[in-house]
C-alpha atoms as a PDB file:
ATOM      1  CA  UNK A   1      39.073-201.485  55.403  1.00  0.00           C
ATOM      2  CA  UNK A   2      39.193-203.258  51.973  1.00  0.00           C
ATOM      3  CA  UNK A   3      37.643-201.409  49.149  1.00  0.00           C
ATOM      4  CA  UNK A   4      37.661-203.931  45.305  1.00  0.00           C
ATOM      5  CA  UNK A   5      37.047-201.973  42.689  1.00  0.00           C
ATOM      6  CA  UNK A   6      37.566-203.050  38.843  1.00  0.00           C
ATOM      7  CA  UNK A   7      40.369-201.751  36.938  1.00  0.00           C
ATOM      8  CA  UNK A   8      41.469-202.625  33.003  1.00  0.00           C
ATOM      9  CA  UNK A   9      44.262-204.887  32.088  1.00  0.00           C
ATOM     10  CA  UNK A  10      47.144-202.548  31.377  1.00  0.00           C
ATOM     11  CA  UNK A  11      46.770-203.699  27.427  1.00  0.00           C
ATOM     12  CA  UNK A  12      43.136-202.198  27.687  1.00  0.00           C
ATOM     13  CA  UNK A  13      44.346-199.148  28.752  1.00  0.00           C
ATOM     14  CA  UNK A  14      47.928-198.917  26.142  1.00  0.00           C
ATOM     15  CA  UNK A  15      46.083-200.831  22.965  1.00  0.00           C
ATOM     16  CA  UNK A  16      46.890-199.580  19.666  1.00  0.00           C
ATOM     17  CA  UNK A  17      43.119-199.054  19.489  1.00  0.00           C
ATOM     18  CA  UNK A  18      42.133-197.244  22.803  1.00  0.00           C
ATOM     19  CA  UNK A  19      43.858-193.732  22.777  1.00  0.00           C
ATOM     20  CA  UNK A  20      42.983-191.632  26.089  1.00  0.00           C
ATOM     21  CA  UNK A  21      39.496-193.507  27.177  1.00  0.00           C
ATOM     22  CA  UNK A  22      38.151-193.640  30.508  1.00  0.00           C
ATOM     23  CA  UNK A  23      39.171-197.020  30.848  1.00  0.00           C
ATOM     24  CA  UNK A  24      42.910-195.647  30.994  1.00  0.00           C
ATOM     25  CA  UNK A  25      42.317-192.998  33.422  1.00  0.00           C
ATOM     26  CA  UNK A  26      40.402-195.288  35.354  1.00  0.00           C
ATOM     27  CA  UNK A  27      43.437-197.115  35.472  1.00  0.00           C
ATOM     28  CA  UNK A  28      46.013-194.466  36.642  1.00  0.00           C
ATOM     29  CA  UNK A  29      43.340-193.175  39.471  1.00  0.00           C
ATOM     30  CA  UNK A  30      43.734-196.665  40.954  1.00  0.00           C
ATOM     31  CA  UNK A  31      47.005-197.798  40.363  1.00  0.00           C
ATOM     32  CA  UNK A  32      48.000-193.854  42.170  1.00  0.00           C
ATOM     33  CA  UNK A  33      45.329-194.490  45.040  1.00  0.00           C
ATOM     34  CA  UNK A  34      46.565-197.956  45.842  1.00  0.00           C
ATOM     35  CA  UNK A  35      50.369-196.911  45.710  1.00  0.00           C
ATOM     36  CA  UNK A  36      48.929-194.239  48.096  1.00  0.00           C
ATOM     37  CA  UNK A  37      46.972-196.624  50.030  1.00  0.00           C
ATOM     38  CA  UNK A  38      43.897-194.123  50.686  1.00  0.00           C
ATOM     39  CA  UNK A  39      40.763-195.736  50.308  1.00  0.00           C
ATOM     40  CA  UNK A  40      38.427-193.681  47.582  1.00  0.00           C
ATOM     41  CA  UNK A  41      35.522-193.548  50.277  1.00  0.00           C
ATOM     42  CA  UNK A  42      38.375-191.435  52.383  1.00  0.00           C
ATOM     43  CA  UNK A  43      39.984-189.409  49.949  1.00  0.00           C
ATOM     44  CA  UNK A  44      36.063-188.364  49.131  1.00  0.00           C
ATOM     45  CA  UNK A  45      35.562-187.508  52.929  1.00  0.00           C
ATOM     46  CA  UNK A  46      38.731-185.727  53.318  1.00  0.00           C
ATOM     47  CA  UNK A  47      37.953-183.508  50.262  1.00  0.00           C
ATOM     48  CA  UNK A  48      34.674-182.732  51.351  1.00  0.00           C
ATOM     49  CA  UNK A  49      35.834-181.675  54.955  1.00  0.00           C
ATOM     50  CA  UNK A  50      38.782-179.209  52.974  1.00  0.00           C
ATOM     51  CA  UNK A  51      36.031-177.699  50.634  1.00  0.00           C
ATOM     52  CA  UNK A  52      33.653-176.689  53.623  1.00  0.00           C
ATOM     53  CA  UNK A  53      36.843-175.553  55.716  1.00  0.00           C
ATOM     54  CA  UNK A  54      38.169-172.963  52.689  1.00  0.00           C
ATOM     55  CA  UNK A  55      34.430-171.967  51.198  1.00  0.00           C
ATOM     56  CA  UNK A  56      33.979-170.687  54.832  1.00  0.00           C
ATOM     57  CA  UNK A  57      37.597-169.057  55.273  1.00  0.00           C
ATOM     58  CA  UNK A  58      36.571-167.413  51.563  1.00  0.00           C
ATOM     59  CA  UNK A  59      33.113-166.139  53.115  1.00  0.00           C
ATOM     60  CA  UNK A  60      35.040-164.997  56.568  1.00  0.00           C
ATOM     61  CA  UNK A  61      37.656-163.356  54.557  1.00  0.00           C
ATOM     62  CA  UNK A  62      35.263-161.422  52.004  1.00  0.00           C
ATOM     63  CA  UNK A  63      33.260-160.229  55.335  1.00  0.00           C
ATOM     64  CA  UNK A  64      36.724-159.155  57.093  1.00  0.00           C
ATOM     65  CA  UNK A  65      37.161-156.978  54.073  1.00  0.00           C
ATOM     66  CA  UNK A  66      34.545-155.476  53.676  1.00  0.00           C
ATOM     67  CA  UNK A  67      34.824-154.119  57.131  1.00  0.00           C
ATOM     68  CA  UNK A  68      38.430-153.242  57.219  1.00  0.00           C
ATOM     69  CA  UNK A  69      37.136-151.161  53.861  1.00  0.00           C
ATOM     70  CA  UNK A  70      34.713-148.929  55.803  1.00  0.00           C
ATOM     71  CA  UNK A  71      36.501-149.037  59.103  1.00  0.00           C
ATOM     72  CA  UNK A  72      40.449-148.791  59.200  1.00  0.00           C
ATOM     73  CA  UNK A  73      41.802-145.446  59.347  1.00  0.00           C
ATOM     74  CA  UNK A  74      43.577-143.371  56.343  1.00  0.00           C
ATOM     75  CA  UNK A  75      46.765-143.337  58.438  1.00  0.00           C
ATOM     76  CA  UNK A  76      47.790-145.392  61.109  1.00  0.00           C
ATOM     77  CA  UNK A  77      51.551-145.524  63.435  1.00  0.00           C
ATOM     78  CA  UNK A  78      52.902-148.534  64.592  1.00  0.00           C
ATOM     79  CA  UNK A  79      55.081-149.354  67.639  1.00  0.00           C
ATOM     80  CA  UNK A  80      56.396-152.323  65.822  1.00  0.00           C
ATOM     81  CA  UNK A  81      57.128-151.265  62.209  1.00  0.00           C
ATOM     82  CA  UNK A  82      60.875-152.418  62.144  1.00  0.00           C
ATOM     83  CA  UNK A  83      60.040-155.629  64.114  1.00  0.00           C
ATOM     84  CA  UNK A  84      57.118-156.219  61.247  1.00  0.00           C
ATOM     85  CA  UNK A  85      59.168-155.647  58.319  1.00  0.00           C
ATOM     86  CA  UNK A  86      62.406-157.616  59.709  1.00  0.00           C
ATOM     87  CA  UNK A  87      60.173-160.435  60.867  1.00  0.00           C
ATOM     88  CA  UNK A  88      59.232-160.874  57.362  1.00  0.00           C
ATOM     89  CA  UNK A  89      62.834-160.252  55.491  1.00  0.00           C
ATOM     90  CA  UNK A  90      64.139-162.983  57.622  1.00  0.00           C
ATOM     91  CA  UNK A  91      61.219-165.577  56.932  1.00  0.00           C
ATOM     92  CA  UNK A  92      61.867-164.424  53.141  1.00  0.00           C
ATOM     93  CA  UNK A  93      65.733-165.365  53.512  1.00  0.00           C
ATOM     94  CA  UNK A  94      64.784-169.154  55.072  1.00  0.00           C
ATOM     95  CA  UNK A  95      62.126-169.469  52.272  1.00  0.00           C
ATOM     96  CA  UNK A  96      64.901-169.009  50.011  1.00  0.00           C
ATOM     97  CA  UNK A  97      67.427-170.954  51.997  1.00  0.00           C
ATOM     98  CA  UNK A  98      65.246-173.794  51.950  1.00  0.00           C
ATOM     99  CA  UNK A  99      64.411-173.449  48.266  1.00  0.00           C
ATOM    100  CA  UNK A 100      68.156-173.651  47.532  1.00  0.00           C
ATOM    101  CA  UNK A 101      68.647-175.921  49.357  1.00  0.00           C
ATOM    102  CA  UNK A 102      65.984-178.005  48.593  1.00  0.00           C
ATOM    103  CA  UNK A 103      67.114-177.235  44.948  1.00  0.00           C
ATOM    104  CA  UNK A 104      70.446-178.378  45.347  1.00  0.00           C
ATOM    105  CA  UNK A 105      69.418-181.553  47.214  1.00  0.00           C
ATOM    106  CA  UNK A 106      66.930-182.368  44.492  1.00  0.00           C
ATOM    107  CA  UNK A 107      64.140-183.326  46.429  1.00  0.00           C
ATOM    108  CA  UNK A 108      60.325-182.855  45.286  1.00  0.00           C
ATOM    109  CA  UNK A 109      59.656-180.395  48.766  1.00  0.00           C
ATOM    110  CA  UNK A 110      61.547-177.733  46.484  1.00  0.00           C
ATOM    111  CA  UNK A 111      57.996-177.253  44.771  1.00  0.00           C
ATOM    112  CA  UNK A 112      56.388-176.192  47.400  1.00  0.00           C
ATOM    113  CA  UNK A 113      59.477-173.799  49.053  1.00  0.00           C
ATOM    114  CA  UNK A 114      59.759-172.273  45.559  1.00  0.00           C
ATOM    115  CA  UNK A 115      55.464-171.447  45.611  1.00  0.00           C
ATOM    116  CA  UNK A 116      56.006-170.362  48.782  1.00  0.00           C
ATOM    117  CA  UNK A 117      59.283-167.886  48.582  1.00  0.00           C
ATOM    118  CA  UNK A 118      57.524-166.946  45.266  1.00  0.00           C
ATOM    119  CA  UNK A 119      54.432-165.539  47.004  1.00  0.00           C
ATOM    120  CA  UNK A 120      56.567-163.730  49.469  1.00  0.00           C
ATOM    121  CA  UNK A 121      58.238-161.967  47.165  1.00  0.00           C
ATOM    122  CA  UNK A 122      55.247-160.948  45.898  1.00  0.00           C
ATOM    123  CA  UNK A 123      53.848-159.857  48.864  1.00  0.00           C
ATOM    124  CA  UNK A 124      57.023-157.795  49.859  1.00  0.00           C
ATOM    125  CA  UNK A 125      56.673-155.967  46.609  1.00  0.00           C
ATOM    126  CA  UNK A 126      53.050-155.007  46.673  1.00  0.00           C
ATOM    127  CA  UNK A 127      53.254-153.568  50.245  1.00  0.00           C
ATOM    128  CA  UNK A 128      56.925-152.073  49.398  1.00  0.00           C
ATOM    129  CA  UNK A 129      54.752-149.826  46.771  1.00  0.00           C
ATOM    130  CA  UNK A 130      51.634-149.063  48.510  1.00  0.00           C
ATOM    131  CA  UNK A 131      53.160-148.289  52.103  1.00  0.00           C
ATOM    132  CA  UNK A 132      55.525-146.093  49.573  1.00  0.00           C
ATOM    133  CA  UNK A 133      52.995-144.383  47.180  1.00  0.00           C
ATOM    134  CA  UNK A 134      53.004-140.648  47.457  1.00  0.00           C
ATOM    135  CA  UNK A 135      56.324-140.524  48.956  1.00  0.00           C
ATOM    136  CA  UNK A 136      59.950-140.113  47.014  1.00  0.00           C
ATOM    137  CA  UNK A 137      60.743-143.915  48.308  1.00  0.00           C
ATOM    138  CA  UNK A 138      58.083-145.505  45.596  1.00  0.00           C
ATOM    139  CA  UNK A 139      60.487-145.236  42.946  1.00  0.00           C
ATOM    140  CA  UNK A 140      62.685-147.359  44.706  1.00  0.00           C
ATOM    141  CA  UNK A 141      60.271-149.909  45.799  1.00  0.00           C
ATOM    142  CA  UNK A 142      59.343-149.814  41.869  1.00  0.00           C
ATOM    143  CA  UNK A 143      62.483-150.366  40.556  1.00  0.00           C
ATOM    144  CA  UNK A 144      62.841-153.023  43.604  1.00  0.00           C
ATOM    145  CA  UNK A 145      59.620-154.867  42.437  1.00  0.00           C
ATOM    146  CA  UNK A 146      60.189-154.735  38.538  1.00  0.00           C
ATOM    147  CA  UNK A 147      64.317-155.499  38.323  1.00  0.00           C
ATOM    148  CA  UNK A 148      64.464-158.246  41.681  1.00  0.00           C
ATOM    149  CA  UNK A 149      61.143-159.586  43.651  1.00  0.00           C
ATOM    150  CA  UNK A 150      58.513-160.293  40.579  1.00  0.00           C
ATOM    151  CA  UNK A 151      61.080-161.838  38.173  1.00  0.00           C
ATOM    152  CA  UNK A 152      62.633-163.753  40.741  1.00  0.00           C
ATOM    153  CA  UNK A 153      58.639-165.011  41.930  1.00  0.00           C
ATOM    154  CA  UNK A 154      57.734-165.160  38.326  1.00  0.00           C
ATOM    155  CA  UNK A 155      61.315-167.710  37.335  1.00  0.00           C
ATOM    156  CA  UNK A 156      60.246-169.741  40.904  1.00  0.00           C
ATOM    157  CA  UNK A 157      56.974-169.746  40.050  1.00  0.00           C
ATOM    158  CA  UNK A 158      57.890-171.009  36.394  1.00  0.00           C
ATOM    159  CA  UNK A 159      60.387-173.598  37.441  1.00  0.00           C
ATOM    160  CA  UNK A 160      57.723-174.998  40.353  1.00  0.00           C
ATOM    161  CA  UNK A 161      55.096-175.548  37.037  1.00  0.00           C
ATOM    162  CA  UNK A 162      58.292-177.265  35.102  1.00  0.00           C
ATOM    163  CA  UNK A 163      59.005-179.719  38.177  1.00  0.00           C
ATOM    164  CA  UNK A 164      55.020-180.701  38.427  1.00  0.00           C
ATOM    165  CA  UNK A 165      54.530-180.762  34.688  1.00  0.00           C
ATOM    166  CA  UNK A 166      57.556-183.386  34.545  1.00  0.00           C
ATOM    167  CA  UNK A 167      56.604-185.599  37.712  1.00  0.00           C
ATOM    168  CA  UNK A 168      53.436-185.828  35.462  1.00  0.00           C
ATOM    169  CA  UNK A 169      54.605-186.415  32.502  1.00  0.00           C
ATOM    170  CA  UNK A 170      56.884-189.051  34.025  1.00  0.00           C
ATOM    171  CA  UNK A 171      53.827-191.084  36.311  1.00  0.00           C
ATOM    172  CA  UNK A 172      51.563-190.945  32.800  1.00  0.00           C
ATOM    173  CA  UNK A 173      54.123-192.894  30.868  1.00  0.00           C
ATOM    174  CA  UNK A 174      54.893-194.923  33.638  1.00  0.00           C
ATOM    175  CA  UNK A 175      51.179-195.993  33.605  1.00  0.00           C
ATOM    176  CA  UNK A 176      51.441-196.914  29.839  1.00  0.00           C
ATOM    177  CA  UNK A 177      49.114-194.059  28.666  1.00  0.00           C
ATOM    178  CA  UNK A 178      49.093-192.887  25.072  1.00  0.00           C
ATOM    179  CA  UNK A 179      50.272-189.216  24.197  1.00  0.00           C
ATOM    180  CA  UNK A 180      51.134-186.550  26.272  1.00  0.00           C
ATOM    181  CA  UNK A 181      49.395-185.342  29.478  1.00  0.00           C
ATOM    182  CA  UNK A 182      47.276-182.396  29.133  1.00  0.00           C
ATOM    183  CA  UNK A 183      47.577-178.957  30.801  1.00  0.00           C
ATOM    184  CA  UNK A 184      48.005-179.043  34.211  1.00  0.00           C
ATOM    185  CA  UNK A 185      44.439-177.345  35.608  1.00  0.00           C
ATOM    186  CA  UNK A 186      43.122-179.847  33.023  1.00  0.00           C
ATOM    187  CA  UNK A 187      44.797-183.414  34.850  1.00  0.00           C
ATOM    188  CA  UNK A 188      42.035-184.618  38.093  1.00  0.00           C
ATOM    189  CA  UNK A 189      44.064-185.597  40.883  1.00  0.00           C
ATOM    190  CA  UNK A 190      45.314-189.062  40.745  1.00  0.00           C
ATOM    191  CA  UNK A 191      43.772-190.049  44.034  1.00  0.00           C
ATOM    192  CA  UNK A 192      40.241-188.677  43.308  1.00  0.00           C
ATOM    193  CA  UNK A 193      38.393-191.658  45.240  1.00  0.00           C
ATOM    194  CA  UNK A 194      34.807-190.148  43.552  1.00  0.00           C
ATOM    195  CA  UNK A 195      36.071-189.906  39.915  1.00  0.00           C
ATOM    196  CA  UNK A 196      37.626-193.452  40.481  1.00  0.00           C
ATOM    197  CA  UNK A 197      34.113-195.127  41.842  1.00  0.00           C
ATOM    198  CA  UNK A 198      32.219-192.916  39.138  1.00  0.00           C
ATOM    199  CA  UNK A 199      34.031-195.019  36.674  1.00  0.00           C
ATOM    200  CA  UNK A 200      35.558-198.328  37.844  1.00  0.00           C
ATOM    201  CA  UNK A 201      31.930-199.478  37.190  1.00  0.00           C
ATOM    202  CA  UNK A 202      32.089-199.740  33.572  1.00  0.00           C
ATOM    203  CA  UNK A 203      35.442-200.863  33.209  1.00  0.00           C
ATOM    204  CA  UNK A 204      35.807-204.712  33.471  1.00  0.00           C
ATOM    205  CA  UNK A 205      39.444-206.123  34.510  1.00  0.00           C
ATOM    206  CA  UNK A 206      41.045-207.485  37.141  1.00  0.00           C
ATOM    207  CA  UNK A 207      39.813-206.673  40.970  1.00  0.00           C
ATOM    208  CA  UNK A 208      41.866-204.188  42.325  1.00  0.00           C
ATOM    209  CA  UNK A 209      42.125-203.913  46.221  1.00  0.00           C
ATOM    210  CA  UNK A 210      42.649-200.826  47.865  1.00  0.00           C
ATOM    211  CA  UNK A 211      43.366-201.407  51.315  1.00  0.00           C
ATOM    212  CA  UNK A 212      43.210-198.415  54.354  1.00  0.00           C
END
């Protein structure tokens, strides 16, 4: 499947006299999609099928808790409490094996192990406190949560944004475009196939073919 679509000169999109336009972006959206090589028609399906798939896991989930609110039991004994909680510690200790490792490899998957050891950590702490509230053990789980697991999710967390925010910063300048990249939740993603046909139309230029 071929796919031409328009795309500026790379002097339209660095001239002394066209800061950030659309023409630029335009630009970056196809020079990304065709290094990809994912049509935009595709990437457009693709993100439609993920958007119905998590707006009805968010509708599923909001109905689950509602009934585990007015349902579950006060107090509740489990057969496998030691087999739960050590089931977990060791998943924690490969997230953070493969982070390190990752890490020390310096490969881009580190992003994504750090994110995910992060939220584990996270996780550990919250139901370290909760399972622990009224007891004597919730100071320890406190001091557990506050001195180790959410400053060590929080420095993962910050170091993941760091990575991104340079592999950004990097690919912009690499695409010739003028200043700095903007915030992160700010920056479409590169391979948006509907924000690339929304404006390749009024940006004249060489044909650009994106092939699938």
């Amino acid at each position: 499947m071929h796919t031409t679509l328009q795309a500026p000169t790379q002097s339209q999109a660095t001239g002394p006299n066209t800061p950030n336009t659309p023409n630029a972006a335009t630009a970056a959206i196809l020079d990304a999609a065709r290094e990809l090589g994912i049509a935009p028609n595709r990437v457009k399906r693709l993100r439609s099928r993920m958007l119905t798939v998590l707006v009805a896991c968010c509708a599923g989930l909001g109905a689950w808790i509602v009934y585990l609110a007015v349902s579950m039991p006060t107090g509740y004994r489990s057969k496998a409490w030691s087999a739960a909680w050590v089931g977990f510690d060791i998943l924690l200790l490969l997230a953070l094996t493969g982070t390190i490792a990752a890490a020390m490899l310096r490969r881009q998957i580190v992003v994504m192990l750090a994110v995910f050891t992060a939220t584990l950590l996270l996780c550990d702490a919250w139901f370290d406190i909760v399972l622990d509230w009224g007891t004597s053990d919730v100071w320890g789980s406190l001091a557990s949560a506050a001195f180790v697991e959410v400053p060590l999710a929080l420095f993962l967390l910050t170091r993941a944004r760091k990575l991104v925010r340079v592999a950004v910063s990097r690919r912009w300048h690499e695409l010739g475009l003028p200043g700095e990249p903007p915030a992160l939740y700010r920056i479409p993603l590169f391979y948006s196939g509907e924000t690339a046909v929304a404006t390749s139309a009024a940006a004249p230029g060489p044909e650009t073919t994106i092939c699938e």
